[in-house]
Structure formats: C-alpha cells, structure tokens
C-alpha atoms as a PDB file:
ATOM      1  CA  UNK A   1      69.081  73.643 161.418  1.00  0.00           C
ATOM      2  CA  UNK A   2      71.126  70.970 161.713  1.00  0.00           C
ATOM      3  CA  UNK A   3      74.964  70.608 160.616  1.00  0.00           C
ATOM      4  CA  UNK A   4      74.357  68.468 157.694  1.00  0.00           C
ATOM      5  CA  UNK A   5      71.924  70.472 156.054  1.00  0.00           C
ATOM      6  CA  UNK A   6      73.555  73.427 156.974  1.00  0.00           C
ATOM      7  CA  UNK A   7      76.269  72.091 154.828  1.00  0.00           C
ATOM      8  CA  UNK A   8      74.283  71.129 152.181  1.00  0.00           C
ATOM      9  CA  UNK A   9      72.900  74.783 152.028  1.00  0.00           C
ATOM     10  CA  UNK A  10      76.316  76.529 152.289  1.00  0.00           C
ATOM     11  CA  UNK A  11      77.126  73.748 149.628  1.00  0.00           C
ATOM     12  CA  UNK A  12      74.004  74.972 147.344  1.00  0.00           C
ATOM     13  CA  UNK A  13      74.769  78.447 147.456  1.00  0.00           C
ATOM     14  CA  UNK A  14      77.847  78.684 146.621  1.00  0.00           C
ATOM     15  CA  UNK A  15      77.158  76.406 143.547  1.00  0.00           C
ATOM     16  CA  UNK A  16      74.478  78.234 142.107  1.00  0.00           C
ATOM     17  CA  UNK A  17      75.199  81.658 143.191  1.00  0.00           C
ATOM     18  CA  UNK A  18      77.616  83.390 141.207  1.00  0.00           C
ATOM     19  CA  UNK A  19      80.803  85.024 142.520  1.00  0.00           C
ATOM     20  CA  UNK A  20      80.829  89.289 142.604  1.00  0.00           C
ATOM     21  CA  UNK A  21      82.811  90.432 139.354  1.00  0.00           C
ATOM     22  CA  UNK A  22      84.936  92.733 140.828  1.00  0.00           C
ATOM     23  CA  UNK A  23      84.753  96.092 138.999  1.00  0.00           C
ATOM     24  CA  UNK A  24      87.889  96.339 136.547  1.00  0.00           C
ATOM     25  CA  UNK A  25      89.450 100.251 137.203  1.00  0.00           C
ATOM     26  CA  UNK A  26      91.682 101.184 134.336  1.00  0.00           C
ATOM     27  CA  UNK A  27      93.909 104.799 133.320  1.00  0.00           C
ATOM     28  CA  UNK A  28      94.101 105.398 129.621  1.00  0.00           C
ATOM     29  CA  UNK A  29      96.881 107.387 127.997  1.00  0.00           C
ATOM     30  CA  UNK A  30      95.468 110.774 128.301  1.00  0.00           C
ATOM     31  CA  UNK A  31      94.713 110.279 132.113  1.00  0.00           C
ATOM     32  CA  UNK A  32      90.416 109.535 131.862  1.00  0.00           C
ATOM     33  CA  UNK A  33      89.153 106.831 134.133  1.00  0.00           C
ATOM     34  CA  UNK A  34      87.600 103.895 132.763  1.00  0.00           C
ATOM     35  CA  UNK A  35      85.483 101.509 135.052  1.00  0.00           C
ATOM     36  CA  UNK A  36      83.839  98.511 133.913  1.00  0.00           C
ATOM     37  CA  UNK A  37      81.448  95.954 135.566  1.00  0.00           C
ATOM     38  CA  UNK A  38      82.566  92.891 133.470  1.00  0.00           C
ATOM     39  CA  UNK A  39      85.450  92.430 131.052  1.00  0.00           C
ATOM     40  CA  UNK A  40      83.967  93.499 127.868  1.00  0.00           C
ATOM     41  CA  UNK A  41      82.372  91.302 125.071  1.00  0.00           C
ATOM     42  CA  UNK A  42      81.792  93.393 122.245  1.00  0.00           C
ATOM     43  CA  UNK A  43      84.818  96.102 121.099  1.00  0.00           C
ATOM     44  CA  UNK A  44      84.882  98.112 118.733  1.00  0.00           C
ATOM     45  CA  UNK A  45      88.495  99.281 117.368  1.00  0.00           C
ATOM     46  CA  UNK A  46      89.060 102.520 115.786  1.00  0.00           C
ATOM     47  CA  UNK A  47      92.380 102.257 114.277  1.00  0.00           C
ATOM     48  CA  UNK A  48      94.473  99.427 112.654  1.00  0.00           C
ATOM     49  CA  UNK A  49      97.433  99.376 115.181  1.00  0.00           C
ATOM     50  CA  UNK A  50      94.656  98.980 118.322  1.00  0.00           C
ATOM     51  CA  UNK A  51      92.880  95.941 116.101  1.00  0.00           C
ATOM     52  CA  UNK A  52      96.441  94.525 115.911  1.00  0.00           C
ATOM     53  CA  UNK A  53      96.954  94.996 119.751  1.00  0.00           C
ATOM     54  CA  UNK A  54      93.648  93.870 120.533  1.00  0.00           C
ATOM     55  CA  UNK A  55      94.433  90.313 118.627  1.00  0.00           C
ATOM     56  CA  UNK A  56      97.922  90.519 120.599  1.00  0.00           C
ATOM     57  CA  UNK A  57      96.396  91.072 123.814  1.00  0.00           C
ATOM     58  CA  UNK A  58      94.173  87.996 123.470  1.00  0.00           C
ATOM     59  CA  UNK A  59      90.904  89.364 122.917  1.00  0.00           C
ATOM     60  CA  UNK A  60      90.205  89.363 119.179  1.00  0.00           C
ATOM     61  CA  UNK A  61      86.957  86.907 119.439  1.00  0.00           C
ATOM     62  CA  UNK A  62      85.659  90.107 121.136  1.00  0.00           C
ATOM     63  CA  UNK A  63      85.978  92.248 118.281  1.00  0.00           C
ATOM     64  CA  UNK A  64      82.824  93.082 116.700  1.00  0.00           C
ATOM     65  CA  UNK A  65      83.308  96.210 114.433  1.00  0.00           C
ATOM     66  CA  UNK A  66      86.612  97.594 113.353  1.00  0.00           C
ATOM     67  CA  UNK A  67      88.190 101.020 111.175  1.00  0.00           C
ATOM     68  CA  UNK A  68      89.197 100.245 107.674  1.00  0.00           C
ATOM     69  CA  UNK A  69      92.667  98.370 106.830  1.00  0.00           C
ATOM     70  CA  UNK A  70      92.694  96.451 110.260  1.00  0.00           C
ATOM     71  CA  UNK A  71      94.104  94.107 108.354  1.00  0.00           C
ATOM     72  CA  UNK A  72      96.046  92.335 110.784  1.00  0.00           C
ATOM     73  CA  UNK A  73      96.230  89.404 111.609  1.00  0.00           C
ATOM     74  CA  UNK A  74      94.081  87.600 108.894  1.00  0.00           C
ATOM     75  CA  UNK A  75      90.882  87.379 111.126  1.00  0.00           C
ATOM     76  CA  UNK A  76      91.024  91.097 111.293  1.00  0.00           C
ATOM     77  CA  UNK A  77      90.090  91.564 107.472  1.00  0.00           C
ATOM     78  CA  UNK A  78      86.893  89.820 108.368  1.00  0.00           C
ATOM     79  CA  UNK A  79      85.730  91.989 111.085  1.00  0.00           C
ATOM     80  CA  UNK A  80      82.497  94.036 110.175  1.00  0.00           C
ATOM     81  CA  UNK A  81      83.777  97.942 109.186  1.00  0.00           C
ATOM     82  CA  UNK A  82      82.917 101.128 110.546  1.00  0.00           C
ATOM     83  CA  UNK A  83      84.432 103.572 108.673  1.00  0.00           C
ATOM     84  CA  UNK A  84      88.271 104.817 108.724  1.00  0.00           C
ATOM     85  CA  UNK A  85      90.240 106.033 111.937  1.00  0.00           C
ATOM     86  CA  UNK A  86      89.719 109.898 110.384  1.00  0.00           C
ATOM     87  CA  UNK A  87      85.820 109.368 109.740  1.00  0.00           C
ATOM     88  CA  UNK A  88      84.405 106.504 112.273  1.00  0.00           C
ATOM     89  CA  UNK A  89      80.519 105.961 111.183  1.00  0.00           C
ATOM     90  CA  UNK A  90      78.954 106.498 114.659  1.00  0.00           C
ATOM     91  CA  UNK A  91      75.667 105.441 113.613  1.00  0.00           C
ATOM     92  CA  UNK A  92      77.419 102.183 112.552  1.00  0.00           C
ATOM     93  CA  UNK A  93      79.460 101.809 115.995  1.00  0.00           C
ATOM     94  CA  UNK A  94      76.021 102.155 117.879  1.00  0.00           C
ATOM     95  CA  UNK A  95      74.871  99.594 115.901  1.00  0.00           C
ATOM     96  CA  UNK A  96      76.594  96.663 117.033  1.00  0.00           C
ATOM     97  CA  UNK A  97      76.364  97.577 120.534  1.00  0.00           C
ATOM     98  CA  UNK A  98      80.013  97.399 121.658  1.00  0.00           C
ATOM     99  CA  UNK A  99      80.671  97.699 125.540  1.00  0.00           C
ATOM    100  CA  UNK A 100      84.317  99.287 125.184  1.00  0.00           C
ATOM    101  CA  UNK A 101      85.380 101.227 122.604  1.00  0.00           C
ATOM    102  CA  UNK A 102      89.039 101.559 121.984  1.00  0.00           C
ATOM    103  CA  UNK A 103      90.117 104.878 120.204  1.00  0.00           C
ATOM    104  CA  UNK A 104      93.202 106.568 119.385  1.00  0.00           C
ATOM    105  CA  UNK A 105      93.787 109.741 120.899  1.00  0.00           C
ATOM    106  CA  UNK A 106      95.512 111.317 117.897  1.00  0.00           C
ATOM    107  CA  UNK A 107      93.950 109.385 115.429  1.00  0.00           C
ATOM    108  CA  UNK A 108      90.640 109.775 115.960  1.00  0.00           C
ATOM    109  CA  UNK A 109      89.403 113.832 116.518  1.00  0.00           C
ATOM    110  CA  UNK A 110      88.305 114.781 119.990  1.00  0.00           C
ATOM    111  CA  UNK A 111      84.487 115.752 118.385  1.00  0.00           C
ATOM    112  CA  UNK A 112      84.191 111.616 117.728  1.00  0.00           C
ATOM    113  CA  UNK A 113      85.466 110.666 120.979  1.00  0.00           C
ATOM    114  CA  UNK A 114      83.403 113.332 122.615  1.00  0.00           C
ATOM    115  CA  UNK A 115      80.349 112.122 121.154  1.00  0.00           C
ATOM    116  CA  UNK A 116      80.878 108.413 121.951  1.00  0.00           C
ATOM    117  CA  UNK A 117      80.905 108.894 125.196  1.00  0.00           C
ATOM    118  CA  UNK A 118      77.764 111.086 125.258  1.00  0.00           C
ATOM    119  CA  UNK A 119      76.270 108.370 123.781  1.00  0.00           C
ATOM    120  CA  UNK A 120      76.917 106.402 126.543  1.00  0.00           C
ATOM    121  CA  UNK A 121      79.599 104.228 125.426  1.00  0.00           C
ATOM    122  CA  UNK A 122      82.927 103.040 127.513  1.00  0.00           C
ATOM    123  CA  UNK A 123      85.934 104.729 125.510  1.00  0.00           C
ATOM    124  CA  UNK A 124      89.657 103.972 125.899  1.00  0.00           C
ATOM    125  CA  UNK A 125      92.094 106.754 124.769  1.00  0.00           C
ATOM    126  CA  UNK A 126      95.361 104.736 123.106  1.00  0.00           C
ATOM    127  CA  UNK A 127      98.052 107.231 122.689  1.00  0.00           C
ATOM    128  CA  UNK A 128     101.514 104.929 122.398  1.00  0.00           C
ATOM    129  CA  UNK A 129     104.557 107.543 121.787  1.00  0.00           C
ATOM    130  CA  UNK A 130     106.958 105.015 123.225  1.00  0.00           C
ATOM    131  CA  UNK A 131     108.134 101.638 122.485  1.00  0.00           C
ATOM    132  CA  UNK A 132     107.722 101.051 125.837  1.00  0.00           C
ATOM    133  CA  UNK A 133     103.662 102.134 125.522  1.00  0.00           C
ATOM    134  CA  UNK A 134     103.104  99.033 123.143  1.00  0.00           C
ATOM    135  CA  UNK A 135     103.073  96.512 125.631  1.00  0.00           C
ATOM    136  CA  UNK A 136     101.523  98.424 128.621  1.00  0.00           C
ATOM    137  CA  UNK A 137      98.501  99.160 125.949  1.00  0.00           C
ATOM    138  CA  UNK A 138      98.504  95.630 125.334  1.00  0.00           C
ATOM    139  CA  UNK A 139      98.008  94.854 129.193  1.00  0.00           C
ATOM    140  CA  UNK A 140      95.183  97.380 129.445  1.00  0.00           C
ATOM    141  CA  UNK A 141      93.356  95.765 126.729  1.00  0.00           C
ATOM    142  CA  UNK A 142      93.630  92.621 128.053  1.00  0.00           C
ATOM    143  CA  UNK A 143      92.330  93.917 131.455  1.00  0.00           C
ATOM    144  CA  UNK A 144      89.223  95.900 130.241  1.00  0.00           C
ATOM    145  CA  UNK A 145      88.464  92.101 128.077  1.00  0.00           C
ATOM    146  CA  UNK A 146      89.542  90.039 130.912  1.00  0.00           C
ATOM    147  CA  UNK A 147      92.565  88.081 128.683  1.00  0.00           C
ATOM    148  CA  UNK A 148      94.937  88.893 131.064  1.00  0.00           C
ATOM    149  CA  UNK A 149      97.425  85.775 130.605  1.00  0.00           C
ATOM    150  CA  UNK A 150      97.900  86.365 126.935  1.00  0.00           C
ATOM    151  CA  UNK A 151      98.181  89.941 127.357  1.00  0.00           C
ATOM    152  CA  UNK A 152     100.661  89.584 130.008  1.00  0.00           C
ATOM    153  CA  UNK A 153     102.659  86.965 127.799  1.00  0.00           C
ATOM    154  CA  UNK A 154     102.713  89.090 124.810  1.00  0.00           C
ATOM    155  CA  UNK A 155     104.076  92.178 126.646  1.00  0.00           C
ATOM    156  CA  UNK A 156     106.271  90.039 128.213  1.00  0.00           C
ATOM    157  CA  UNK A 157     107.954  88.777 124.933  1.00  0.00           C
ATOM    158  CA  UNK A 158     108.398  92.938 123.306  1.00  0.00           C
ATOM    159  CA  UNK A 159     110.028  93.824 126.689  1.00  0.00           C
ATOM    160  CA  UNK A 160     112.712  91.140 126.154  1.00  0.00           C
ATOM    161  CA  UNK A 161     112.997  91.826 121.978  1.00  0.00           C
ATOM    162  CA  UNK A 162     113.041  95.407 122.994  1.00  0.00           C
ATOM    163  CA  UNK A 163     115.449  95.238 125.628  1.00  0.00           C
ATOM    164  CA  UNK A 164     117.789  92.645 123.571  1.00  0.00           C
ATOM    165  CA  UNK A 165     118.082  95.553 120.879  1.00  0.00           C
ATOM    166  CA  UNK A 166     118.765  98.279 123.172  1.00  0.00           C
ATOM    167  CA  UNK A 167     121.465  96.240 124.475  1.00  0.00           C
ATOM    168  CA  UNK A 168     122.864  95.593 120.903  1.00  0.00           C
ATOM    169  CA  UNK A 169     122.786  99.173 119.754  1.00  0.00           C
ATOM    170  CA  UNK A 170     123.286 101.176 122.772  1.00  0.00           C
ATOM    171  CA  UNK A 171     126.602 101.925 122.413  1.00  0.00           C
ATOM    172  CA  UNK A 172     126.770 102.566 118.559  1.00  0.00           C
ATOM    173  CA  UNK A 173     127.911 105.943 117.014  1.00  0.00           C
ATOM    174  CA  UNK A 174     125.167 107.684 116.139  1.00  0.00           C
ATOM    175  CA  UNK A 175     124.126 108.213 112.688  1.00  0.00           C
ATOM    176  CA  UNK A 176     121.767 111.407 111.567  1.00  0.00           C
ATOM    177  CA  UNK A 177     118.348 110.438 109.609  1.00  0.00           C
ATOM    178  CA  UNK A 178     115.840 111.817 107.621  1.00  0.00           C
ATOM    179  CA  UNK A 179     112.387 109.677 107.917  1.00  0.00           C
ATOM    180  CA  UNK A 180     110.119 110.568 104.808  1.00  0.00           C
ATOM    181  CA  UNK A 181     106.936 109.073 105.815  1.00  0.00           C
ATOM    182  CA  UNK A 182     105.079 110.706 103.032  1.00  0.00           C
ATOM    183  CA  UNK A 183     106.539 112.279  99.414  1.00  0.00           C
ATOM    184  CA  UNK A 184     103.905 114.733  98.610  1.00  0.00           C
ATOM    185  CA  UNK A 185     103.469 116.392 101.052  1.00  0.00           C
ATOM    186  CA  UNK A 186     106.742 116.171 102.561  1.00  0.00           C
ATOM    187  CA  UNK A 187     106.353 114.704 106.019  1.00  0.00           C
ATOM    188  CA  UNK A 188     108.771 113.275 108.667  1.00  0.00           C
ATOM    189  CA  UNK A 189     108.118 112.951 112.483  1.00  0.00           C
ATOM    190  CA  UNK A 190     108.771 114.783 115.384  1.00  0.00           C
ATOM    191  CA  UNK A 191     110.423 113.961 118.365  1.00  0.00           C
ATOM    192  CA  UNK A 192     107.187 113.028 120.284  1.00  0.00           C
ATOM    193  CA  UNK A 193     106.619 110.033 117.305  1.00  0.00           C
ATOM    194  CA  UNK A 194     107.433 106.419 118.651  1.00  0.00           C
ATOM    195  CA  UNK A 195     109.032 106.433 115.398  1.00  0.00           C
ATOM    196  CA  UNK A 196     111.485 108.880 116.629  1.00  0.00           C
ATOM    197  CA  UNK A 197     111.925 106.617 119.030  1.00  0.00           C
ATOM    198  CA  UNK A 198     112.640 103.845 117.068  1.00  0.00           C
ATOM    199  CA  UNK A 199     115.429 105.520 115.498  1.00  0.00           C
ATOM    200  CA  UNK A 200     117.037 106.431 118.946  1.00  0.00           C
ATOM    201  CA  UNK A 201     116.884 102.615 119.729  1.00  0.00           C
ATOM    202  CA  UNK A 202     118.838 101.920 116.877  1.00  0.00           C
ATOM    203  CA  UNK A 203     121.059 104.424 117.568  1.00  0.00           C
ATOM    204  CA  UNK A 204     120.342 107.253 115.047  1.00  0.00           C
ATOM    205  CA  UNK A 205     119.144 110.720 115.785  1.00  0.00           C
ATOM    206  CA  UNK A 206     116.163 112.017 113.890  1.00  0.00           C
ATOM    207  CA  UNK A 207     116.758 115.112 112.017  1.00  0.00           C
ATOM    208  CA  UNK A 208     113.671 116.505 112.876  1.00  0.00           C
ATOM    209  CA  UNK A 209     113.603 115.523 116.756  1.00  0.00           C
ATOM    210  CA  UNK A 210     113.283 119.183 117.653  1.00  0.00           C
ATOM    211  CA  UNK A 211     109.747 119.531 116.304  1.00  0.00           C
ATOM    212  CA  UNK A 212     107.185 119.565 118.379  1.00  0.00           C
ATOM    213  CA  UNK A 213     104.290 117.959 115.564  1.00  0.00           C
ATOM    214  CA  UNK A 214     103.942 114.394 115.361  1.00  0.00           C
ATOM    215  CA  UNK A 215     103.749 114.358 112.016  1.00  0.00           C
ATOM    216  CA  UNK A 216     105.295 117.933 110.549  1.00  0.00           C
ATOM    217  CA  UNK A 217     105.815 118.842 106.779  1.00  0.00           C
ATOM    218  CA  UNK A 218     109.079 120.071 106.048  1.00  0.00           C
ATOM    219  CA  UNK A 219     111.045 121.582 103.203  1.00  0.00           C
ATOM    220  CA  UNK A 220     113.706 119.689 100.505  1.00  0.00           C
ATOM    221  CA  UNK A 221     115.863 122.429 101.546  1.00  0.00           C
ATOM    222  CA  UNK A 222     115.539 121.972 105.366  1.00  0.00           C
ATOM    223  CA  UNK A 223     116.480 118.350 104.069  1.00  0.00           C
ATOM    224  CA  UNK A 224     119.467 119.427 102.509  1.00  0.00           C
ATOM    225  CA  UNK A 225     120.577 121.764 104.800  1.00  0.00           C
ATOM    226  CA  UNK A 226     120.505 118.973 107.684  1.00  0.00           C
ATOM    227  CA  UNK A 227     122.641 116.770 105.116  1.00  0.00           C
ATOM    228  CA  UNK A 228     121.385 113.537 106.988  1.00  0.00           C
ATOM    229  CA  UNK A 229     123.917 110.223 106.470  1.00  0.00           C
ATOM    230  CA  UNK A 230     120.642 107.991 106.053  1.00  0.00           C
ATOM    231  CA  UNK A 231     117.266 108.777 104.459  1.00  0.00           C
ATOM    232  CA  UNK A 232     114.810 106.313 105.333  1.00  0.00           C
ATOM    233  CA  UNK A 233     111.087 105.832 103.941  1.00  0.00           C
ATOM    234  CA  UNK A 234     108.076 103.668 103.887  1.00  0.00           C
ATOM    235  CA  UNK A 235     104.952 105.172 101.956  1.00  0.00           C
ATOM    236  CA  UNK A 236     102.986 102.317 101.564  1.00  0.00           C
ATOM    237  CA  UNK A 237     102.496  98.522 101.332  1.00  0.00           C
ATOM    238  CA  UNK A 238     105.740  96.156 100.338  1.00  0.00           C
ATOM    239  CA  UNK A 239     107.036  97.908  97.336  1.00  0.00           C
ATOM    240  CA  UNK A 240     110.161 100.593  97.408  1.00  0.00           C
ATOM    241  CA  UNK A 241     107.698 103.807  98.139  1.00  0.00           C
ATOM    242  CA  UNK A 242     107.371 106.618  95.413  1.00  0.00           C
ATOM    243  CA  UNK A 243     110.271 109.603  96.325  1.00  0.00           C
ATOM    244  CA  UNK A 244     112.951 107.485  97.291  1.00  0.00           C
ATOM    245  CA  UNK A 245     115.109 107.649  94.672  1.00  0.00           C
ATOM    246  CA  UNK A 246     114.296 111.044  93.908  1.00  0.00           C
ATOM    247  CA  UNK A 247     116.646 111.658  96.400  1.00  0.00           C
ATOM    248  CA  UNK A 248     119.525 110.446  94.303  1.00  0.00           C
ATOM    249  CA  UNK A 249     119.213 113.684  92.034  1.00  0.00           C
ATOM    250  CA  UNK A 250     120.360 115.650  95.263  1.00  0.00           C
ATOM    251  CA  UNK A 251     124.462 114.254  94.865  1.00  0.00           C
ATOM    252  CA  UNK A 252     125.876 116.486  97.638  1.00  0.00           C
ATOM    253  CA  UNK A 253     123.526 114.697 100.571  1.00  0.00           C
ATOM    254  CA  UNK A 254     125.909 112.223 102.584  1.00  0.00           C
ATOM    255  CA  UNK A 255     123.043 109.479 102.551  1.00  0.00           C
ATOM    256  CA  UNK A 256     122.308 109.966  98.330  1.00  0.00           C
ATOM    257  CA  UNK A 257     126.187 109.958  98.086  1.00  0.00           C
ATOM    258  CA  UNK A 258     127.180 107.111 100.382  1.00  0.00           C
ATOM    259  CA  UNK A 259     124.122 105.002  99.277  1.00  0.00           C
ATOM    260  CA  UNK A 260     122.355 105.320 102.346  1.00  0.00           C
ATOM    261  CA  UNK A 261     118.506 105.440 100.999  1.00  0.00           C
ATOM    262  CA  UNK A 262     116.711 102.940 102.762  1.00  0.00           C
ATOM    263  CA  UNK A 263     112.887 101.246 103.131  1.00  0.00           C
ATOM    264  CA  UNK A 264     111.326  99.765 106.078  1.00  0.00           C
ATOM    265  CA  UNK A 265     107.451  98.724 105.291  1.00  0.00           C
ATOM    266  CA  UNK A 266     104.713 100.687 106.285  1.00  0.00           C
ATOM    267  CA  UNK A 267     103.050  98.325 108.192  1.00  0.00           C
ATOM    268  CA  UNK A 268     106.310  97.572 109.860  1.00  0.00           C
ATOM    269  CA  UNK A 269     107.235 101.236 110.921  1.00  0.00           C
ATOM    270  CA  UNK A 270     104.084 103.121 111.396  1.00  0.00           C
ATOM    271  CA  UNK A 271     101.619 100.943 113.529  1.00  0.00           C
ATOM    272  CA  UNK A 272     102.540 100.807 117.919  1.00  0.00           C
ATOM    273  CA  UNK A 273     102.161  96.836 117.523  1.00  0.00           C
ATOM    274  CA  UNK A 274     104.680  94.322 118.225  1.00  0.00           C
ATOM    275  CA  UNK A 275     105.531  94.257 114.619  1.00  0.00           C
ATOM    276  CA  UNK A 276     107.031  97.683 115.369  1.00  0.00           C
ATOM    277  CA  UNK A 277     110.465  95.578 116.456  1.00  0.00           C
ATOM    278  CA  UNK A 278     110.029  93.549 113.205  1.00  0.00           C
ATOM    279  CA  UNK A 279     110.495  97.314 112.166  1.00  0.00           C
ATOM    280  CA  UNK A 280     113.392  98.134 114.310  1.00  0.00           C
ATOM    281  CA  UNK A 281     115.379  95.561 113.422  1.00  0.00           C
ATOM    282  CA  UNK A 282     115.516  96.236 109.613  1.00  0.00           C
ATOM    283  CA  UNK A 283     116.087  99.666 110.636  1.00  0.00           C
ATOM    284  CA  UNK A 284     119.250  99.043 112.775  1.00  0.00           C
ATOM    285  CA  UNK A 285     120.619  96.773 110.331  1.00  0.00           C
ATOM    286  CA  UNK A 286     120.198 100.052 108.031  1.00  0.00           C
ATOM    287  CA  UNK A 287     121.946 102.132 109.837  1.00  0.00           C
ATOM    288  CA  UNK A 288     124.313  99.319 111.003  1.00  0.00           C
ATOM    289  CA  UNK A 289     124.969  99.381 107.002  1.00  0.00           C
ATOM    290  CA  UNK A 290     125.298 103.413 107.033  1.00  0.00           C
ATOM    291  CA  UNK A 291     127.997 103.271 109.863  1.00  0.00           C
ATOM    292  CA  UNK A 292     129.967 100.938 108.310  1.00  0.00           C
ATOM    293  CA  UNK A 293     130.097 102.408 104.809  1.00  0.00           C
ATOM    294  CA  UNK A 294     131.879 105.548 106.686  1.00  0.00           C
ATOM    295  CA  UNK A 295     135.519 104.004 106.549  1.00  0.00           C
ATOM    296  CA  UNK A 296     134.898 102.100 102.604  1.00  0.00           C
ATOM    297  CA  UNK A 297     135.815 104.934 101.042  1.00  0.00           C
ATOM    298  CA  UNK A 298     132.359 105.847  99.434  1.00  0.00           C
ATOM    299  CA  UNK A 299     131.246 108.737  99.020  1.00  0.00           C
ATOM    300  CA  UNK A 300     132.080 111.590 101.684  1.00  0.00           C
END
C-alpha cells in the first residue's frame, strides 16, 4: 500500500471509529465499588439532598426519576417521582431504566438498596457526615455522569466558603447548643450528624455530641439539665417551627433567659448540599449573637 493511501486509511479510521471509553472506577461512602462503562444517562435519585447535588454537580439533564420533595432547584420539582427516600417504589425505579442509581446510605434501608442491586442496577451509597463530604460527593457524581468540570467547580467554590468560615470562627469561645430538629418526638443529633458539625464550625458544641444516633430522641429534662446558652430549631419549611417558643416557659435555661432561641430553615440545615453553608452562616451569626449577649447584662 502506498503512503498516501495509507494515510488516507489511518485518516478514515480514526474518523469513524470511536475512541475506547475508559471504564470510570468509583468508591462510595460505605466502601462498595462502583464500575461503569460510560458516564451514566439516566439517574435515578433517592433523596432530596442527592437531587440537589446531582443539579450541583452538573448532571441534572440526566435525572430521570427522583424521591418526593426534590424540590431543588426548580427543575427538580418536575422530575418524574418514585416514591419518598423511606419507601422508594422499585417497580417505578425499574421502570425508567436508570443506569446509576444514587441512594443514601442512611436514608434509604439496606432491604431497598439490597434489592436494587439484585436487580441489576448500578447503586451509589451517599453517606455525607462531614461538611467536607458535600463536595467530594459532588465530584463522584460528576464522575459516574461524566460532568466533571462543573462538578469540580462547584466543590471548588464550598471548599473556599467553608474554609473562609472556619477561618472566621475558629477562634471564638464556644457556646453550648441544643438542636431540636423535631418537637414531638423530641429529637436532636448526635455527634456523627454533619449538623453536629456545623455547629463545631461555628464554634458551638452540641449538647448531645456524645450520642452515638444520628438522629436520637431525648428528654425536656436531659434539656434542662444540660442548660444549653442557645437552642436552635428548624422543623419545617420558612416559618418559625412549632416548639420553639415553648421553650420560653422553661425561665431558668440560659438560652430561654438570655433570648437565645433561634431558627435556621429546614432546607438550609438538614440537606448535605451547598446550601448547607447558606445554613452555617445564619447559624454563626446566631451564636455570634449568643456570645455577645454574655457581657449586656441579660439574663444570667
């Protein structure tokens, strides 16, 4: 064969021929392997906070079925539903044929997950319990749906927020809280929450760091007895959430007496997205708030 048309043939081949994928090799949060032979076109999200980081991370056009109130960013609320994080419809999932499935590890029971991946199905395992998890989860999604420059960019930007408020707050005195993320039952979070975590940033210590649930009930008179100097809740949606000011009736607690009872939105507090330092910063101006009331002369 002669050069020229050897050439041309090299030339052909390489036009027409398409390059070898190479195979994308990614860890989740509880340690399972996840291999995949293209970046994936149809997800499936089961839980709000994952839709969120999905969007974040680049690859919401790829999001075929999510949990209900993945309702963020607007384009979320108009993502076909299968089910909530605590009762996924499977038959649904299967349905739309998703090749990645993105889960939350203690969100979602082990039984679903389990049976997912019997099915067949490519499961990731979420499990953020650290600010720092947020954006790492954000580059793995962006990996496994090949959006790896606005992944990388929106990781990028929490690591600087994050590390321009641990700078700020780093040296404050600390300030003891009480997190009620739920009035009836009584629940807080554990030391293991990236809530918990949150408050550390800010430079408070969590009451209730030394329990080992994620998401323990606990007692009014544990409450009392800790006599935290800042009570902070969310409940739900926008609105001041229901037990608040019940705490008010309770005179001798440093935070009801200084007038230390403060809200953060839901949305804003419990969901590992980058709105999490949205979160964080109303929280340290809280506490900011609670530190300096200490020399005004109210309360105790």
């Amino acid at each position: 064969m002669t050069r020229p048309r050897s050439a041309l043939l090299a030339l052909l081949l390489t036009t027409f021929i398409p390059a070898v994928q190479a195979e994308i090799v990614v860890r989740d949060d509880v340690g399972a392997i996840l291999r995949l032979q293209q970046p994936a076109l149809r997800i499936v999200s089961l839980a709000p906070h994952i839709t969120e980081n999905l969007y974040a991370a680049g690859a919401g056009a790829k999001l075929v079925g999510a949990v209900e109130y993945s309702d963020y960013p607007e384009a979320a609320k108009r993502v076909r539903r299968v089910g909530d994080y605590a009762r996924p419809d499977l038959e649904a999932i299967v349905a739309l044929k998703p090749d990645l499935v993105l889960t939350w590890q203690s969100g979602n029971a082990d039984a679903v997950v389990g049976k997912l991946k019997s099915l067949g199905l490519n499961v990731y395992q979420a499990q953020p319990d650290r600010l720092e998890d947020i954006p790492a989860s954000i580059e793995a999604i962006g990996r496994l749906a090949g959006t790896e420059t606005a992944a990388g960019a929106s990781a990028a930007s929490f690591r600087q927020r994050l590390a321009k408020l641990r700078q700020q707050y780093a040296t404050q005195p600390a300030v003891p809280v009480f997190y009620q993320a739920w009035h009836q039952p009584l629940l807080t979070v554990g030391g293991e929450q990236i809530i918990s975590d949150v408050i550390r940033l800010c430079g408070g210590n969590n009451i209730f760091a030394a329990l080992p649930a994620k998401a323990p009930t606990v007692s009014i008179e544990a409450v009392l007895a800790a006599d935290p100097e800042a009570i902070v809740a969310s409940g739900m949606g926008y609105d001041t959430p229901i037990g608040l000011d019940d705490w008010r009736r309770w005179k001798q607690l440093k935070a009801t007496a200084r007038g230390n009872l403060f809200f953060v939105p839901a949305d804003l507090m419990q969901r590992a997205t980058p709105r999490l330092l949205d979160g964080a910063e109303q929280l340290c101006r809280h506490l900011e708030t609670a530190r300096k009331r200490r020399g005004s002369g109210v309360g105790r």
